[in-house]
C-alpha atoms as a PDB file:
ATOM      1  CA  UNK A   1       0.000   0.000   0.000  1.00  0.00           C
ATOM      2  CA  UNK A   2       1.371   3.493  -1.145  1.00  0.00           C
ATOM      3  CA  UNK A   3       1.411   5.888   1.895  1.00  0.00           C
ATOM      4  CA  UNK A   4       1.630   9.749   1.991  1.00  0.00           C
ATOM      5  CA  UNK A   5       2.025  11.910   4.683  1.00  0.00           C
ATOM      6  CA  UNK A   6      -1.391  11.753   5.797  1.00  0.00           C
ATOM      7  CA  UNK A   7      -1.766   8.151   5.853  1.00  0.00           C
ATOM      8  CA  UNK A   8       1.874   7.248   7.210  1.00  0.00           C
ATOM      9  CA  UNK A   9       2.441   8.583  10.229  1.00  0.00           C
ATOM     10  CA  UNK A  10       6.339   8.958  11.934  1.00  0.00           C
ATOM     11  CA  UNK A  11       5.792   5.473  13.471  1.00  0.00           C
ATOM     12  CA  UNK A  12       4.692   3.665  10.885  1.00  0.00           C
ATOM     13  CA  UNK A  13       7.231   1.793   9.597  1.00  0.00           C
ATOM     14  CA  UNK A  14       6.110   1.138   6.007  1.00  0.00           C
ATOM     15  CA  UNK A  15       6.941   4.426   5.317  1.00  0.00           C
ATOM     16  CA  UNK A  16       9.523   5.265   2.594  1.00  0.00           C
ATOM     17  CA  UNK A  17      12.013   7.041   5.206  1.00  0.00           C
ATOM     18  CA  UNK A  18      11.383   3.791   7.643  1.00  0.00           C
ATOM     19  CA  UNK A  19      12.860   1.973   5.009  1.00  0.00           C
ATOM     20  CA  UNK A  20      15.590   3.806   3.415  1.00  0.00           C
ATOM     21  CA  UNK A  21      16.589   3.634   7.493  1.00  0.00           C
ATOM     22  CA  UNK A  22      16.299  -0.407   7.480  1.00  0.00           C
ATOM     23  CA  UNK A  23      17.999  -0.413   4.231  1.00  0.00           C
ATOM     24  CA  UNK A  24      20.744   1.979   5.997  1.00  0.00           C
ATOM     25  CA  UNK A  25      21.139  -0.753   8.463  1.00  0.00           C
ATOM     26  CA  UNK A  26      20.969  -3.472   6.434  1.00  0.00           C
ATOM     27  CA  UNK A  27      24.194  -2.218   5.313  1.00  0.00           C
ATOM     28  CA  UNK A  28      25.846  -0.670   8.693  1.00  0.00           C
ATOM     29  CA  UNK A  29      25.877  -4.528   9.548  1.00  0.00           C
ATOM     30  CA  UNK A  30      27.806  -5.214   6.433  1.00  0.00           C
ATOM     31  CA  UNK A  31      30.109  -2.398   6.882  1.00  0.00           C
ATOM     32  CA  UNK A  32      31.047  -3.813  10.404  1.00  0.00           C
ATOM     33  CA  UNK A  33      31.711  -6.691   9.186  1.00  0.00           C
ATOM     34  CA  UNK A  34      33.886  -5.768   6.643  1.00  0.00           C
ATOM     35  CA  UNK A  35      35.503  -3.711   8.849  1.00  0.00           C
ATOM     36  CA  UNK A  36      36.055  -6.590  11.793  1.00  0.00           C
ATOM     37  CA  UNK A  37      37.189  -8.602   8.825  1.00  0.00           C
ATOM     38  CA  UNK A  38      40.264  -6.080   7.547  1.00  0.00           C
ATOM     39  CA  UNK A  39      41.075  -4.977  11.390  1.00  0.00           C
ATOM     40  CA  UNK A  40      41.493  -9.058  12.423  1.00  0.00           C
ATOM     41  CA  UNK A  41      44.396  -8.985   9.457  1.00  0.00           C
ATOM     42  CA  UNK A  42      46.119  -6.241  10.871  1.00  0.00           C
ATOM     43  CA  UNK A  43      46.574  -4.320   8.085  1.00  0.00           C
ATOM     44  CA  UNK A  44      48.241  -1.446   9.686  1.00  0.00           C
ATOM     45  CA  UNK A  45      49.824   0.033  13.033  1.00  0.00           C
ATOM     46  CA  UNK A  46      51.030   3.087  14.917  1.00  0.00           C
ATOM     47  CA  UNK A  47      54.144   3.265  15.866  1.00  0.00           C
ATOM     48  CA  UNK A  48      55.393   5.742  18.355  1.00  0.00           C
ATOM     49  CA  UNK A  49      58.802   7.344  17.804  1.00  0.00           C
ATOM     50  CA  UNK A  50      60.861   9.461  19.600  1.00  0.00           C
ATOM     51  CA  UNK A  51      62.546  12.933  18.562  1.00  0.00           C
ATOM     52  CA  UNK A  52      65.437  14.686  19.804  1.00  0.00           C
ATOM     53  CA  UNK A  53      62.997  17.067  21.456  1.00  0.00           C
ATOM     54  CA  UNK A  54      62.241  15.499  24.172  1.00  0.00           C
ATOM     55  CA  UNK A  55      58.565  17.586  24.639  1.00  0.00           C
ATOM     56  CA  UNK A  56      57.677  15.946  20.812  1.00  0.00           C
ATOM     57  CA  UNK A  57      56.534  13.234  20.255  1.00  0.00           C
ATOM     58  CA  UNK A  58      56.112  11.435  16.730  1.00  0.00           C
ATOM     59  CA  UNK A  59      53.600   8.748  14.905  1.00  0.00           C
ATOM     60  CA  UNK A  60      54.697   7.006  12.102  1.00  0.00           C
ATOM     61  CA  UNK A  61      51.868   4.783  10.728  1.00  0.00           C
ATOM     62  CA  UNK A  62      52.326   1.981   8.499  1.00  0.00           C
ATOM     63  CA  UNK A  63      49.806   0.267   6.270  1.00  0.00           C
ATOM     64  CA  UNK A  64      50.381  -2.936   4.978  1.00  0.00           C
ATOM     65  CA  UNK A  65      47.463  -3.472   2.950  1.00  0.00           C
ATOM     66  CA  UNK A  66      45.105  -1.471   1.050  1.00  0.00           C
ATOM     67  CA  UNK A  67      41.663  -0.476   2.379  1.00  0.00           C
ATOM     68  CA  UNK A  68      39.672  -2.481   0.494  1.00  0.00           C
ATOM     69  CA  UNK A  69      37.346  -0.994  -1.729  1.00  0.00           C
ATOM     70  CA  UNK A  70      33.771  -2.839  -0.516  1.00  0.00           C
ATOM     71  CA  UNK A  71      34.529  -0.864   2.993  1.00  0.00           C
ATOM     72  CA  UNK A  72      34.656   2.644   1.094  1.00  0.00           C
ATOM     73  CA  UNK A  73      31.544   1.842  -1.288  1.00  0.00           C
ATOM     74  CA  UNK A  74      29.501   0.534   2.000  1.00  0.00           C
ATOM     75  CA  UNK A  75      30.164   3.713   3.097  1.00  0.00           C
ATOM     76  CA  UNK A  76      28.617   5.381   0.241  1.00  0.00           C
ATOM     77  CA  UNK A  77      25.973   2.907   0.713  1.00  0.00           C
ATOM     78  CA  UNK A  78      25.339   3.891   4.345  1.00  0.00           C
ATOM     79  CA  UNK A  79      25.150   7.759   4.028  1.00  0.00           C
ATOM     80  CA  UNK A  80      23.293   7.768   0.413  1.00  0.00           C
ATOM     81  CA  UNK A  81      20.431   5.802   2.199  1.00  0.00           C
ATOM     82  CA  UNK A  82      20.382   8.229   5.382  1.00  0.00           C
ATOM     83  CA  UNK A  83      20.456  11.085   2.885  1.00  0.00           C
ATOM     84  CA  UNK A  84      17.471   9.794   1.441  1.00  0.00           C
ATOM     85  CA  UNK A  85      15.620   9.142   4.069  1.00  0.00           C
ATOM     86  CA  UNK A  86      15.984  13.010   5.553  1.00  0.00           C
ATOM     87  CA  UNK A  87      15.069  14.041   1.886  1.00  0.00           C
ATOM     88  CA  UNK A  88      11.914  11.859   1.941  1.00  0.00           C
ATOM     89  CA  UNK A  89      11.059  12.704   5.445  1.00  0.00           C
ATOM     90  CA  UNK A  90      11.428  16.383   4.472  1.00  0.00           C
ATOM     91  CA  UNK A  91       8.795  15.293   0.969  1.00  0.00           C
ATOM     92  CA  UNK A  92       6.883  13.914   3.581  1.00  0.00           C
ATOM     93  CA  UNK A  93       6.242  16.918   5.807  1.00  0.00           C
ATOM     94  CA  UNK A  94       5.829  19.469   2.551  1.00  0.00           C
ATOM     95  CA  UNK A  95       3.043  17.040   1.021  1.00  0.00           C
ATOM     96  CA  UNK A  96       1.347  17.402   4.354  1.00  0.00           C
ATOM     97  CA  UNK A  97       1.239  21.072   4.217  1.00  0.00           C
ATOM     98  CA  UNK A  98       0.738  21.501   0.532  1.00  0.00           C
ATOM     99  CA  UNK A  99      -0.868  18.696  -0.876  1.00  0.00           C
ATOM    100  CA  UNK A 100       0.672  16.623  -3.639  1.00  0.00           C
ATOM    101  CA  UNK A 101       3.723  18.697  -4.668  1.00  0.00           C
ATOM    102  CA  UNK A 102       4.207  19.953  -8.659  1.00  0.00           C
ATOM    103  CA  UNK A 103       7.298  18.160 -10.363  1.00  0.00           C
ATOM    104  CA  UNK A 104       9.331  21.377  -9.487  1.00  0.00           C
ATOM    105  CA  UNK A 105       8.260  21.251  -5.788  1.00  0.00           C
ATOM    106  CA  UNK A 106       9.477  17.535  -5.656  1.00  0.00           C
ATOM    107  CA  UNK A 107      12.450  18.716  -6.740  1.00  0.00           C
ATOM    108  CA  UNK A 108      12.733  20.967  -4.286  1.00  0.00           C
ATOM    109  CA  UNK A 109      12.352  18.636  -1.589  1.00  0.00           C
ATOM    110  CA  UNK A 110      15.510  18.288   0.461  1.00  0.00           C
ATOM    111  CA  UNK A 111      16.716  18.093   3.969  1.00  0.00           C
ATOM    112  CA  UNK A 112      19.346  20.925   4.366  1.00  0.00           C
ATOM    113  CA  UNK A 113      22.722  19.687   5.939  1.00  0.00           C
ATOM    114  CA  UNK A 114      24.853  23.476   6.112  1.00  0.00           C
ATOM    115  CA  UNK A 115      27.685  24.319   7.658  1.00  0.00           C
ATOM    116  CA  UNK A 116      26.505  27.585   8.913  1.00  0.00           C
ATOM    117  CA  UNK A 117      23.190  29.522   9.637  1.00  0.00           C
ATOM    118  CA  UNK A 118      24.139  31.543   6.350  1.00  0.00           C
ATOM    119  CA  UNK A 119      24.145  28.376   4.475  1.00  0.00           C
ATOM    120  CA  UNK A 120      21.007  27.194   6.060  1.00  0.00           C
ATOM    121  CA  UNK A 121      19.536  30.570   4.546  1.00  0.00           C
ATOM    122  CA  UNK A 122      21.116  30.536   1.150  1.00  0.00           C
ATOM    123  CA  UNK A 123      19.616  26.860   0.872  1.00  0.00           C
ATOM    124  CA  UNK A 124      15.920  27.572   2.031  1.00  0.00           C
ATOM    125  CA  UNK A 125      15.883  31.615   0.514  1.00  0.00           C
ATOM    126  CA  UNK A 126      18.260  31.251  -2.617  1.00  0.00           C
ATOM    127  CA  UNK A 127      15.854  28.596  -3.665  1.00  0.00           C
ATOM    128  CA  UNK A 128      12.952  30.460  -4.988  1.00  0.00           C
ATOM    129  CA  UNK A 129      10.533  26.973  -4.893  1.00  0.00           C
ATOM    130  CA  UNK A 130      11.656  26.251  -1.353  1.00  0.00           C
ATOM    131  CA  UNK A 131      11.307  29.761   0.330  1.00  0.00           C
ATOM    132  CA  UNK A 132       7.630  29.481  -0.702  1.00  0.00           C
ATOM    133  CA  UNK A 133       7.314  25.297  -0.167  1.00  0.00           C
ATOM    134  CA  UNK A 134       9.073  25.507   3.184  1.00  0.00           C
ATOM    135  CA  UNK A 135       6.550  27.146   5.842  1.00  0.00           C
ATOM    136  CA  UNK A 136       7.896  29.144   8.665  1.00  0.00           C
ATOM    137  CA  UNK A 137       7.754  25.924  11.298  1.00  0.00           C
ATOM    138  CA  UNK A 138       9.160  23.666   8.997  1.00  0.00           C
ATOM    139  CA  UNK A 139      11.994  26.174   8.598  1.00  0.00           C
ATOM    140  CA  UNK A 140      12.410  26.451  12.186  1.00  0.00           C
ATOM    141  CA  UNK A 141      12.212  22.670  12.681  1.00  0.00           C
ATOM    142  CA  UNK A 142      15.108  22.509  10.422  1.00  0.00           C
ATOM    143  CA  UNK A 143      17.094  24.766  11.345  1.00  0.00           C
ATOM    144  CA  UNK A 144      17.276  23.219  14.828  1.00  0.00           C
ATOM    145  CA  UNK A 145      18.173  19.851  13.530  1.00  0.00           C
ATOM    146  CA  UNK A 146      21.010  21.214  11.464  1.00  0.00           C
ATOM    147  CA  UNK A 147      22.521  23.283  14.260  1.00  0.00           C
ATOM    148  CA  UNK A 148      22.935  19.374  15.662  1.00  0.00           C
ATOM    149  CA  UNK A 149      23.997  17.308  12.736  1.00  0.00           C
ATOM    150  CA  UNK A 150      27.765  17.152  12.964  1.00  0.00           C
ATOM    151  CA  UNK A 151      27.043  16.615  16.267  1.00  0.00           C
ATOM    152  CA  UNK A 152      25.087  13.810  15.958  1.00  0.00           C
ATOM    153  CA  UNK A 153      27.380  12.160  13.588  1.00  0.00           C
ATOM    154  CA  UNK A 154      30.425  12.409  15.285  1.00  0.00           C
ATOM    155  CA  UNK A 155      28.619  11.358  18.538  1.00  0.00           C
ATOM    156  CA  UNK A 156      27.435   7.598  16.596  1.00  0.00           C
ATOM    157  CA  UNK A 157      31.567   7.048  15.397  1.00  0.00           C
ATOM    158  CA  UNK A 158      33.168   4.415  17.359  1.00  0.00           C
ATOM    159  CA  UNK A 159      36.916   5.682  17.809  1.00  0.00           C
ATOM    160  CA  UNK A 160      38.968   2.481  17.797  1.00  0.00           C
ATOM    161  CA  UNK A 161      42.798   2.427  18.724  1.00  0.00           C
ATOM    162  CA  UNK A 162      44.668   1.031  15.956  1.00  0.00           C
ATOM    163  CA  UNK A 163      45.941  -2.495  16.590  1.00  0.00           C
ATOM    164  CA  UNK A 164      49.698  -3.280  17.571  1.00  0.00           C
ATOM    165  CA  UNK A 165      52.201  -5.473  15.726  1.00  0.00           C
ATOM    166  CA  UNK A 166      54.393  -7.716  18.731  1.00  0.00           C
END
């Protein structure tokens, strides 16, 4: 069964951004275990060295294999399927407000991910569709969530130490 905004509620889970999360998931897992996989070869270490200053201290890492490319294209896997469900969470709330959206307000759909408050307004106001698709709460909804984004990325990484050779 299709669902739209008005039928598919944030806890419904047969809604498209539900499943672009599962999907997301589906391959975090793999991207663990790809990762478990490379790390159990120890592929690389960190060796600390030191200088004749004696308040310096050097890092000399050494790789011994390649990354492999199925981590880095997991990766890609992971954030395009995040990014896509923001963007269709984002559809979501505009087809609530306004109805089914023209091709050009489709287009316009997007969750904004800035650097900066000016960059948050350049996205919504230098986008003549979105200044007039995005209502005023829906602005101010987003703008909060981007003020947290890095944040809330760099708060899910799991920093690992690298492993030791001997």
């Amino acid at each position: 069964m299709w669902h739209s905004w008005t039928t598919c509620t944030g806890y419904d889970q047969e809604c498209s951004w539900w499943a672009k999360l599962r999907h997301a998931a589906d391959h975090h897992e793999r991207l663990v275990a790809l990762c478990d996989d490379f790390r159990s070869r120890k592929p690389f270490e960190v060796v600390e060295k030191e200088t004749p200053d004696p308040s310096v201290t050097m890092f000399v890492f050494w790789q011994y294999e390649p990354i492999p490319n199925d981590i880095s294209l997991t990766v890609g896997d992971v954030l395009h399927c995040l990014r896509s469900a923001l963007d269709s969470l984002v559809y979501g709330i505009v087809e609530g407000e306004v109805g089914a959206p023209t091709e050009q307000q489709e287009r316009a759909c997007q969750f904004p991910i800035e650097a900066t408050p000016v960059g948050f307004d350049n996205f919504i106001g230098g986008h003549g569709v979105r200044a007039k698709l995005y209502s005023h709460p829906l602005r101010a909804a987003l703008r909060a969530s981007n003020d947290q984004n890095l944040w809330m990325v760099l708060g899910s990484v799991t920093w690992r130490s690298a492993p030791s050779r001997g």
